[in-house]
N, C-alpha and C. Protein backbone atom coordinates (compact mmCIF):
# COMPACT_ATOMS: atom_id res chain seq x y z
N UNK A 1 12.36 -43.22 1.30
CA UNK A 1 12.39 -44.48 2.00
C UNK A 1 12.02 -44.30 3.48
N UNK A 2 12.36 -42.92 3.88
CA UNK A 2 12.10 -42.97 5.46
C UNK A 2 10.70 -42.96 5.52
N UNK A 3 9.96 -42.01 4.73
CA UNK A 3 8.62 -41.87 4.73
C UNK A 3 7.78 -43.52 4.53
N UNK A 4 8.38 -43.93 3.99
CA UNK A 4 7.67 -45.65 3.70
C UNK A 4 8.19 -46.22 5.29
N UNK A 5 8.72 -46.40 5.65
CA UNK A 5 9.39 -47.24 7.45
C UNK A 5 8.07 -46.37 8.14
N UNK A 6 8.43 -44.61 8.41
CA UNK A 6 7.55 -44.17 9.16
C UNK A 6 5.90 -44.69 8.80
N UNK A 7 5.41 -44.11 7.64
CA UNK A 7 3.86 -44.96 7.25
C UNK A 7 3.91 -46.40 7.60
N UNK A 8 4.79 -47.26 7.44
CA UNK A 8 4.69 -48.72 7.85
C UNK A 8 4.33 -49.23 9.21
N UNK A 9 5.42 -48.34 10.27
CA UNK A 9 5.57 -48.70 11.32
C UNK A 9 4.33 -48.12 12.01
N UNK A 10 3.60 -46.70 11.58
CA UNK A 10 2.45 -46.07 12.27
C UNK A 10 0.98 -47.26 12.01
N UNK A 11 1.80 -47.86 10.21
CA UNK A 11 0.18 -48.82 9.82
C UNK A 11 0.41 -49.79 10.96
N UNK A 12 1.88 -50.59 11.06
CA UNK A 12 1.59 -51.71 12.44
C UNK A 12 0.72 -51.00 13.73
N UNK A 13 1.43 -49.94 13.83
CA UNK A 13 0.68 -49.69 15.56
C UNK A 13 -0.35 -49.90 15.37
N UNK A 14 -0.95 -48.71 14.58
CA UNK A 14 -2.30 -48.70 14.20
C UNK A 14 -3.15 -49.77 14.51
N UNK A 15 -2.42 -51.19 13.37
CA UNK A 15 -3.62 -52.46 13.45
C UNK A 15 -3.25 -53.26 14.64
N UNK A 16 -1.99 -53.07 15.12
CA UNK A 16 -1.95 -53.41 16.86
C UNK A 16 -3.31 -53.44 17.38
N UNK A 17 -3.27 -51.81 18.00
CA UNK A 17 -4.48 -51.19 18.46
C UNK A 17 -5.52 -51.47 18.01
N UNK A 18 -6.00 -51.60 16.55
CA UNK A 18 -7.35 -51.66 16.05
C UNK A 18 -7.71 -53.19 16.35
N UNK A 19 -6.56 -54.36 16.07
CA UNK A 19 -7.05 -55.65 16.36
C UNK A 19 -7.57 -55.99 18.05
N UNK A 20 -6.59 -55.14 18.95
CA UNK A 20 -6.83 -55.26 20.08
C UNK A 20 -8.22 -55.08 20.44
N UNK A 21 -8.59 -53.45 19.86
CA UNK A 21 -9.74 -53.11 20.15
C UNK A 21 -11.09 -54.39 19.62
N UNK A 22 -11.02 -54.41 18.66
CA UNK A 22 -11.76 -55.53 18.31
C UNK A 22 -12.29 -57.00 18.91
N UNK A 23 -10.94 -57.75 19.31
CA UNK A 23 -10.78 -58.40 20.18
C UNK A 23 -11.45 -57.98 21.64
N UNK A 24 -11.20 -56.82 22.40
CA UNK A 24 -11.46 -56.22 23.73
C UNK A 24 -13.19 -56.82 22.97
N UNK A 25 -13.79 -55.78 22.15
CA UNK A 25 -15.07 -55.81 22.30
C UNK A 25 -15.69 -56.96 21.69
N UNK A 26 -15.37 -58.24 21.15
CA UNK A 26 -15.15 -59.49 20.61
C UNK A 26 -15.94 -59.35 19.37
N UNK A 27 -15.44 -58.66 18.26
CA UNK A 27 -16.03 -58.25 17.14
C UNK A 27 -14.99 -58.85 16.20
N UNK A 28 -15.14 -59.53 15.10
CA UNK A 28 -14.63 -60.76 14.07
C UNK A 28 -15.29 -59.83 13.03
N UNK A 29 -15.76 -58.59 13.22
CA UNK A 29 -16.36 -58.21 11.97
C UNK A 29 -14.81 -57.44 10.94
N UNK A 30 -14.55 -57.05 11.13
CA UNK A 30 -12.75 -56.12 10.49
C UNK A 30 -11.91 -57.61 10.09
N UNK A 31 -11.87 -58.39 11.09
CA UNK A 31 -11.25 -59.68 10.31
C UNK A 31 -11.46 -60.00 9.28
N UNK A 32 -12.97 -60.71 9.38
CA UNK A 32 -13.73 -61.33 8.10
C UNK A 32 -14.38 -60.28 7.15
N UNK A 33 -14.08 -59.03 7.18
CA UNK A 33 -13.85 -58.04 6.00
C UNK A 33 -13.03 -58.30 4.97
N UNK A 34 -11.88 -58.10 6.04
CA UNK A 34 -10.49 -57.76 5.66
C UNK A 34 -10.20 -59.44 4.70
N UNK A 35 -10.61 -60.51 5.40
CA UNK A 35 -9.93 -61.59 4.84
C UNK A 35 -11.08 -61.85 3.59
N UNK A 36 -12.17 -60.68 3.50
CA UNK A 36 -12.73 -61.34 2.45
C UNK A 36 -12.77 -60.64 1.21
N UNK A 37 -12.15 -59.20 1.72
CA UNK A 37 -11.96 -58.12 0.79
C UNK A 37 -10.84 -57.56 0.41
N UNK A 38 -10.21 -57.59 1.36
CA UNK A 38 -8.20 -56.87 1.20
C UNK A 38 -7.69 -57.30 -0.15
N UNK A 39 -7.79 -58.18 -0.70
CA UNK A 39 -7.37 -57.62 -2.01
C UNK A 39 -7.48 -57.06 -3.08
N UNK A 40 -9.12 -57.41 -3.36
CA UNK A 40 -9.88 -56.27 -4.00
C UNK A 40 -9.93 -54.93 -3.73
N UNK A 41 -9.85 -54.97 -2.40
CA UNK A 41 -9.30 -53.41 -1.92
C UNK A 41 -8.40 -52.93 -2.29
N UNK A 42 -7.06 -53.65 -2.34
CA UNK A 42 -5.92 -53.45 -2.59
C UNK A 42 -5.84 -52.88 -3.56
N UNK A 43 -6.36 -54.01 -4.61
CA UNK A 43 -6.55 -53.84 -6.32
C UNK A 43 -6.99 -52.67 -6.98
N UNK A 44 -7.98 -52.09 -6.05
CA UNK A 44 -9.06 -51.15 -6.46
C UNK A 44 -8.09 -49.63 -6.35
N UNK A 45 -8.04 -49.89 -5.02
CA UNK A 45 -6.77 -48.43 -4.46
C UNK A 45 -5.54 -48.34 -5.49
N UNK A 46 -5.49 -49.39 -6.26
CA UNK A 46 -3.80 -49.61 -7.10
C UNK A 46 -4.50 -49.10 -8.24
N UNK A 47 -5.78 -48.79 -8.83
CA UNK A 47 -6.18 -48.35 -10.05
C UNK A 47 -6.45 -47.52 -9.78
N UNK A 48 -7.07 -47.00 -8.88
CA UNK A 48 -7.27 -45.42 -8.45
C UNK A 48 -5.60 -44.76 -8.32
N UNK A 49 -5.04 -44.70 -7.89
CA UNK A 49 -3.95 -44.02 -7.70
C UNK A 49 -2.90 -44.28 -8.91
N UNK A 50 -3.07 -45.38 -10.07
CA UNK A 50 -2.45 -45.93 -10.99
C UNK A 50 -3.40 -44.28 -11.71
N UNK A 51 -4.42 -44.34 -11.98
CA UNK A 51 -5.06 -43.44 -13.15
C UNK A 51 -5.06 -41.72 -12.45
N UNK A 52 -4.46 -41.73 -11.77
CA UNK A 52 -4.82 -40.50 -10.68
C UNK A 52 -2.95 -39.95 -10.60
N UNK A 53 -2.15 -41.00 -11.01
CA UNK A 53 -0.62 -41.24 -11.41
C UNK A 53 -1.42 -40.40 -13.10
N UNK A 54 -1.23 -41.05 -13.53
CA UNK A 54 -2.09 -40.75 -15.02
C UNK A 54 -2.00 -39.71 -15.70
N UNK A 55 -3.32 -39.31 -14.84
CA UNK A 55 -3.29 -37.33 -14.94
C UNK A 55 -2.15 -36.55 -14.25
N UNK A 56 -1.96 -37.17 -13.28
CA UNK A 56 -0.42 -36.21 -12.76
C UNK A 56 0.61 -36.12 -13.89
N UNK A 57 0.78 -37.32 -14.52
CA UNK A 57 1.40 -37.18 -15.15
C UNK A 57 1.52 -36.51 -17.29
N UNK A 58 0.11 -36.78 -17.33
CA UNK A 58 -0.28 -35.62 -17.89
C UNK A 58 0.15 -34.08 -18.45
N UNK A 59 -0.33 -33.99 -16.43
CA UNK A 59 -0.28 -32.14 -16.24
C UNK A 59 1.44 -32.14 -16.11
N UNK A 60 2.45 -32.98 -15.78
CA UNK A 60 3.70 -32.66 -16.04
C UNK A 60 4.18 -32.86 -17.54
N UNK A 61 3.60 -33.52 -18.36
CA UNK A 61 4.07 -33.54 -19.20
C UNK A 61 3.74 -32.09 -19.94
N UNK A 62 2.59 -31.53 -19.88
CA UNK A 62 2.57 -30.30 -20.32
C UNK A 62 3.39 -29.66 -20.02
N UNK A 63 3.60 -29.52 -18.68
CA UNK A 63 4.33 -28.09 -18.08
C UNK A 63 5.79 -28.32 -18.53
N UNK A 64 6.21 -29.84 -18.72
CA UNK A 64 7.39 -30.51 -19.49
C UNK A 64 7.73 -29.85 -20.55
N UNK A 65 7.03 -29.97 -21.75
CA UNK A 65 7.04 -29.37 -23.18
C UNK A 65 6.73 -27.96 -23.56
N UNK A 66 6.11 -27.55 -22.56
CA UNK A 66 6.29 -25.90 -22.96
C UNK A 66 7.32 -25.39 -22.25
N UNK A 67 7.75 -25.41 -21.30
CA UNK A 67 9.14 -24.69 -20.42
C UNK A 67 10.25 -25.65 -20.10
N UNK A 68 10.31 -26.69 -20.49
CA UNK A 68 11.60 -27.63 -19.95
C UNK A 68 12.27 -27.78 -19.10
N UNK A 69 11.09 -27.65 -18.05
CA UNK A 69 10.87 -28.57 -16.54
C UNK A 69 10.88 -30.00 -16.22
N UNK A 70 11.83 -30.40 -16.07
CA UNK A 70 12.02 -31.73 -15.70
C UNK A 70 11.72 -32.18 -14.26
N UNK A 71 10.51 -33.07 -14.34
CA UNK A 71 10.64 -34.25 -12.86
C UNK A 71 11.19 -35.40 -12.31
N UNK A 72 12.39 -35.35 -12.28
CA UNK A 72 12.64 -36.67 -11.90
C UNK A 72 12.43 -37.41 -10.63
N UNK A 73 12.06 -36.13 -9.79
CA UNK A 73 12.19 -36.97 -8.04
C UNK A 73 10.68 -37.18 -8.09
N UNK A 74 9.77 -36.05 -8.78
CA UNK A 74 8.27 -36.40 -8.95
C UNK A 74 7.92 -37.95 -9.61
N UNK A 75 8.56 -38.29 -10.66
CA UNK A 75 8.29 -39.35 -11.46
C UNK A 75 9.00 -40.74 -10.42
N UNK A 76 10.07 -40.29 -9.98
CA UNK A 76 10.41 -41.61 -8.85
C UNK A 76 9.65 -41.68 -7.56
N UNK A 77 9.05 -40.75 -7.37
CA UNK A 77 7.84 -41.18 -6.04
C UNK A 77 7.21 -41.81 -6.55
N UNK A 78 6.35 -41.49 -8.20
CA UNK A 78 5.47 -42.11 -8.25
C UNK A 78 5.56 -43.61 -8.53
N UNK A 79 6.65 -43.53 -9.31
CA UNK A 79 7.00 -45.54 -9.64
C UNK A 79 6.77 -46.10 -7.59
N UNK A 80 7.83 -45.60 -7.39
CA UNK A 80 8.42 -46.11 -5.72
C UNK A 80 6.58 -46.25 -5.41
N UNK A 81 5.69 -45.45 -5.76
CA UNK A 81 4.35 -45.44 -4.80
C UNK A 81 3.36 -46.94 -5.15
N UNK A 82 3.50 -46.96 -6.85
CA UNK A 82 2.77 -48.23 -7.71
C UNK A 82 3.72 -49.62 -7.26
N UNK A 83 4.97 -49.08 -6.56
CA UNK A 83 5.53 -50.81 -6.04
C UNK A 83 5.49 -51.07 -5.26
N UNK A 84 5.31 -49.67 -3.71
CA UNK A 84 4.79 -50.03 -2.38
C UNK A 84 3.39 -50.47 -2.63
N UNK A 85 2.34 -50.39 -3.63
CA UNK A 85 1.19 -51.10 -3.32
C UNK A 85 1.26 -52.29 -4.18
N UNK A 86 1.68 -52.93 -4.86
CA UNK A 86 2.09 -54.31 -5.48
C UNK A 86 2.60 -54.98 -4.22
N UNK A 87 3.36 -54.31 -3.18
CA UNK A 87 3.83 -55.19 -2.54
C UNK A 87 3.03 -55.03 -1.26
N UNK A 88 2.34 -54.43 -1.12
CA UNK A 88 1.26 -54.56 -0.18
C UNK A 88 0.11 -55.54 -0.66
N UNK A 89 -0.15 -55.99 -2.04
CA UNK A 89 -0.69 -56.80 -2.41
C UNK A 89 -0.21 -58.23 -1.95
N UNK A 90 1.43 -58.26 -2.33
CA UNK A 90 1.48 -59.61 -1.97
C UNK A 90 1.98 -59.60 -0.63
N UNK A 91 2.21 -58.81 0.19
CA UNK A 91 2.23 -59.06 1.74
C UNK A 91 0.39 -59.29 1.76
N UNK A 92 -0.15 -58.65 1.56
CA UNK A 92 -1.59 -59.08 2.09
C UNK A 92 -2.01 -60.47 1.30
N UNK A 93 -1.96 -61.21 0.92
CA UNK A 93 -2.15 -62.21 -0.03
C UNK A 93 -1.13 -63.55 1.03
N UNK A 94 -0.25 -62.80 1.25
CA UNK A 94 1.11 -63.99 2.23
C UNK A 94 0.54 -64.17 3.15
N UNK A 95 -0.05 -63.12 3.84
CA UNK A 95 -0.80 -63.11 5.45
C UNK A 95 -2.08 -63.79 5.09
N UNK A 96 -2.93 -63.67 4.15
CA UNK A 96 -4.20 -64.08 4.19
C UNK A 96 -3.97 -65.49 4.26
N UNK A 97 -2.76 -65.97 3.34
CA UNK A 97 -2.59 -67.84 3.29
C UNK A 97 -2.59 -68.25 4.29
N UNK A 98 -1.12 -67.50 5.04
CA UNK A 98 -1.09 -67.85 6.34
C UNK A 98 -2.01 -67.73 7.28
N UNK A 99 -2.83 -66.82 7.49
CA UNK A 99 -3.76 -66.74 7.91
C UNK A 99 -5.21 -67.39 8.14
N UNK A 100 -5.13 -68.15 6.71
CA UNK A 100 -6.50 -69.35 6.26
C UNK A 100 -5.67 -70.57 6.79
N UNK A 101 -4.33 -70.88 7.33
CA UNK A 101 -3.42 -72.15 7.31
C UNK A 101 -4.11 -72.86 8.19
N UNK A 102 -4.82 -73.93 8.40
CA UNK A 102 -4.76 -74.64 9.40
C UNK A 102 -3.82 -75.34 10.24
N UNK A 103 -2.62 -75.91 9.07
CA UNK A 103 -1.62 -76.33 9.80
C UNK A 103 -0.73 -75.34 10.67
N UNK A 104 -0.89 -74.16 9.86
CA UNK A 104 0.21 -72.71 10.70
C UNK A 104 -0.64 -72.80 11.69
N UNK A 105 -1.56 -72.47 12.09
CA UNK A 105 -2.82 -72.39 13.36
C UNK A 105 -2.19 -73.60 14.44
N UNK A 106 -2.23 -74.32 13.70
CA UNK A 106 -1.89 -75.52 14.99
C UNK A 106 -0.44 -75.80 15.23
N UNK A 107 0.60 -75.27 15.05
CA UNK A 107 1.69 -75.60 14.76
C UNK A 107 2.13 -74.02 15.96
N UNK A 108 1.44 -72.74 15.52
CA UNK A 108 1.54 -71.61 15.89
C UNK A 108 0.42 -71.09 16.47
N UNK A 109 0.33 -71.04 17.30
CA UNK A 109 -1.19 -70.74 18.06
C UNK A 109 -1.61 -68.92 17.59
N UNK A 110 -0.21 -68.48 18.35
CA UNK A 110 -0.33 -66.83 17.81
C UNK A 110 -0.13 -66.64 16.38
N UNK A 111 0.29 -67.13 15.43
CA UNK A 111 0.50 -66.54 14.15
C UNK A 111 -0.93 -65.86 13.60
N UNK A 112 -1.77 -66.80 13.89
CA UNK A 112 -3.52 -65.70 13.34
C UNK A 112 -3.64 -63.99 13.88
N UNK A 113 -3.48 -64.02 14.90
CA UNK A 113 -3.48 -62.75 15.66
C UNK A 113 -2.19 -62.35 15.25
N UNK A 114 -1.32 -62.13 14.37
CA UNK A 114 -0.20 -61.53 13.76
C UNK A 114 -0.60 -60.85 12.84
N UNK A 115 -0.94 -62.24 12.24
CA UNK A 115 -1.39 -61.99 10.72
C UNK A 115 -2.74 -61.16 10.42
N UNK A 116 -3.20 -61.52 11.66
CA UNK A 116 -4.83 -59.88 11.65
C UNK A 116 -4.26 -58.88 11.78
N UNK A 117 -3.05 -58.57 12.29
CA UNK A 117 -2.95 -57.50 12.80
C UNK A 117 -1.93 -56.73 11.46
N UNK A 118 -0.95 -57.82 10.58
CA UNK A 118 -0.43 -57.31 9.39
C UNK A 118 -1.76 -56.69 8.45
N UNK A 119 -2.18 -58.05 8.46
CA UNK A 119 -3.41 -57.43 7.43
C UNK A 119 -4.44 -56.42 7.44
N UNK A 120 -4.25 -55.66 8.63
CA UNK A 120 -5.34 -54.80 9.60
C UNK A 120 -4.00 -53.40 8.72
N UNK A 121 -3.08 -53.41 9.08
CA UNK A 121 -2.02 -52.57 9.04
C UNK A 121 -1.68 -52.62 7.36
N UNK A 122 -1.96 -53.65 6.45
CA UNK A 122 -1.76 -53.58 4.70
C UNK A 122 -2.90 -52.44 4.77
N UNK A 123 -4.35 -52.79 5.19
CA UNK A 123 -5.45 -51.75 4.54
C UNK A 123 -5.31 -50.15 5.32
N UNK A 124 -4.43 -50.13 6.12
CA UNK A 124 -4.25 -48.47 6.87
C UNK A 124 -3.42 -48.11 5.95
N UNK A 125 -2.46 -48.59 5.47
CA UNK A 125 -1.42 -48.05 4.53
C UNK A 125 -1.29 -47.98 3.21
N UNK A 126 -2.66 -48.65 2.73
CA UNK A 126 -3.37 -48.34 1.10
C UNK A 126 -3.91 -47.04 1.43
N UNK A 127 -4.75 -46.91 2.41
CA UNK A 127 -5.56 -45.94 2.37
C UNK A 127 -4.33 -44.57 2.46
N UNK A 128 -3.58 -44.67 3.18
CA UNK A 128 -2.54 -43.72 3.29
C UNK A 128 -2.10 -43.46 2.07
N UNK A 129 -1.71 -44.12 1.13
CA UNK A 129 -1.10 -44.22 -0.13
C UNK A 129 -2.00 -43.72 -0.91
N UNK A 130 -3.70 -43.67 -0.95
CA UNK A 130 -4.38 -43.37 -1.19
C UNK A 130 -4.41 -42.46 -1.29
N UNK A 131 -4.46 -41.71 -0.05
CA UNK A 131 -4.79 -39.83 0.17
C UNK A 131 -3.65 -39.02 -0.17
N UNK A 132 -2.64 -39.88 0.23
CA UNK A 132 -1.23 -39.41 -0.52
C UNK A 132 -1.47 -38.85 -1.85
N UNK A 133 -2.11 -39.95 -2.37
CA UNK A 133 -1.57 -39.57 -4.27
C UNK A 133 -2.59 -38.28 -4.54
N UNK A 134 -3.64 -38.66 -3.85
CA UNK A 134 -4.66 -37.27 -3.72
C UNK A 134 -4.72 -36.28 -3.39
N UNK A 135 -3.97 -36.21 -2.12
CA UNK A 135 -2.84 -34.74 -2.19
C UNK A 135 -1.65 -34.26 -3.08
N UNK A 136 -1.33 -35.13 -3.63
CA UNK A 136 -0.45 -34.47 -4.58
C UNK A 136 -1.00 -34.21 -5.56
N UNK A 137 -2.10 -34.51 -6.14
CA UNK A 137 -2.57 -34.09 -6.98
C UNK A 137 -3.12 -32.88 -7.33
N UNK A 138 -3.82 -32.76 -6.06
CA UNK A 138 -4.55 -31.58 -5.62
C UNK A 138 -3.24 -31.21 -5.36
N UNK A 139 -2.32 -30.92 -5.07
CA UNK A 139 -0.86 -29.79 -4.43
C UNK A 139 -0.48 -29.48 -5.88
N UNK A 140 -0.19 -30.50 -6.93
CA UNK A 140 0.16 -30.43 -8.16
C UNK A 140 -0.82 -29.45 -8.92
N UNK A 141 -2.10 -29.43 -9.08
CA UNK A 141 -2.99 -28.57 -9.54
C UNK A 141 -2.89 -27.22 -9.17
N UNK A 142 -2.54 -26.96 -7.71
CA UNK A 142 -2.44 -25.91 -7.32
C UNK A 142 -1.27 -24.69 -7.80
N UNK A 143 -0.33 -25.38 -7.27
CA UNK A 143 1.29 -25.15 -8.42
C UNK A 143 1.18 -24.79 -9.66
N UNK A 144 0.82 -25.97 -10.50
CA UNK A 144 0.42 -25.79 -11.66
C UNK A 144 0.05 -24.16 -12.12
N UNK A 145 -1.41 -24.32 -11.35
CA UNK A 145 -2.48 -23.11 -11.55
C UNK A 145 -1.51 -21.79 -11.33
N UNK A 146 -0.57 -21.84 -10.18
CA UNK A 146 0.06 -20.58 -10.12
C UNK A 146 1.23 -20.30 -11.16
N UNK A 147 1.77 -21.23 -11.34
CA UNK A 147 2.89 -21.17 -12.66
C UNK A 147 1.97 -20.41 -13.73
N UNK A 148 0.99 -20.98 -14.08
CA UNK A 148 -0.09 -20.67 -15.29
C UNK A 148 0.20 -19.36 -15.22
N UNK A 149 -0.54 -18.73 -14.13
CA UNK A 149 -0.61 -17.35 -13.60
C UNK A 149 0.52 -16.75 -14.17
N UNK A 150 1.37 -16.96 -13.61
CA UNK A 150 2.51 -16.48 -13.30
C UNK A 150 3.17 -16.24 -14.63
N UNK A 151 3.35 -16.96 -15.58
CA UNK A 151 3.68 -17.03 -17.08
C UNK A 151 2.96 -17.01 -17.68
N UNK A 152 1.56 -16.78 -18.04
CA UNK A 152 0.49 -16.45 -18.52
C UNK A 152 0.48 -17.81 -19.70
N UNK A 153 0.09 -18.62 -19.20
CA UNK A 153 0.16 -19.50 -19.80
C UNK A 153 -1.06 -20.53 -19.93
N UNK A 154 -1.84 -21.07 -21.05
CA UNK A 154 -3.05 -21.49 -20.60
C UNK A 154 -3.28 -22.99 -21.60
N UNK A 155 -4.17 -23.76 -20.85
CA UNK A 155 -4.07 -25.43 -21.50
C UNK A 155 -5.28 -25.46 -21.77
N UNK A 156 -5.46 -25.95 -23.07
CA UNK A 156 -6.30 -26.57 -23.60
C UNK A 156 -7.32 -28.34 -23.44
């Protein structure tokens, strides 16, 4: 859980900074990306790391059934990882409404520039979640490979 606050709070700074920058150089291009793609993005990153979950889980189930190695803290990252991006889906989906609101716009002058800056900070923290699952995979392979070694043990 700490690791999810820390990644969260680095994705806000992050799209702080990145909206600012944008703004400084008056570029609407990362906005109208983001508001035209972030969820397909979202979507896309949630099947990549859903099938990339997959094979991880796979290669534990092998190493499961021949030596009776149990993962449980491995298998609860990974659920905990497929619900931080569901819910980065619908935080990015909440912000985009709000974000398209005309009435929020006029009612709230700053809420747009919030909501760029959430939604700037949903796509830093897919991508994080992203490389995440891709390092473990690759860390998992590695392990793996040396256990193999190590017990002379080999998969088909």
């Amino acid at each position: 859980m700490n690791n999810v606050i820390k990644w969260a709070a680095v994705s806000l700074i992050l799209g702080y900074f990145l909206n600012r920058l944008c703004e400084a150089i008056q570029s609407d291009f990362l906005d109208k990306f983001l508001e035209s793609n972030l969820i397909l993005l979202l979507v896309a990153v949630l099947a990549i790391n859903t099938a990339t979950i997959g094979i991880i889980l796979l290669r534990l189930g092998e190493l499961s059934s021949e030596h009776q190695i149990k993962f449980p803290r491995i298998i609860s990252a990974m659920k905990q990882s497929i619900w931080e991006q569901l819910a980065l889906i619908v935080i990015g989906t909440i912000c985009l409404i709000i974000h398209g609101s005309k009435l929020v716009q006029l009612k709230y002058p700053d809420v747009p520039y919030c909501t760029e800056t959430v939604i700037i900070a949903v796509a830093i923290y897919a991508i994080v979640a992203l490389y995440d699952t891709a390092e473990a995979a690759f860390a998992l392979n590695q392990e793996s490979d040396k256990l193999i070694k190590k017990i002379g043990l080999e998969f088909t």
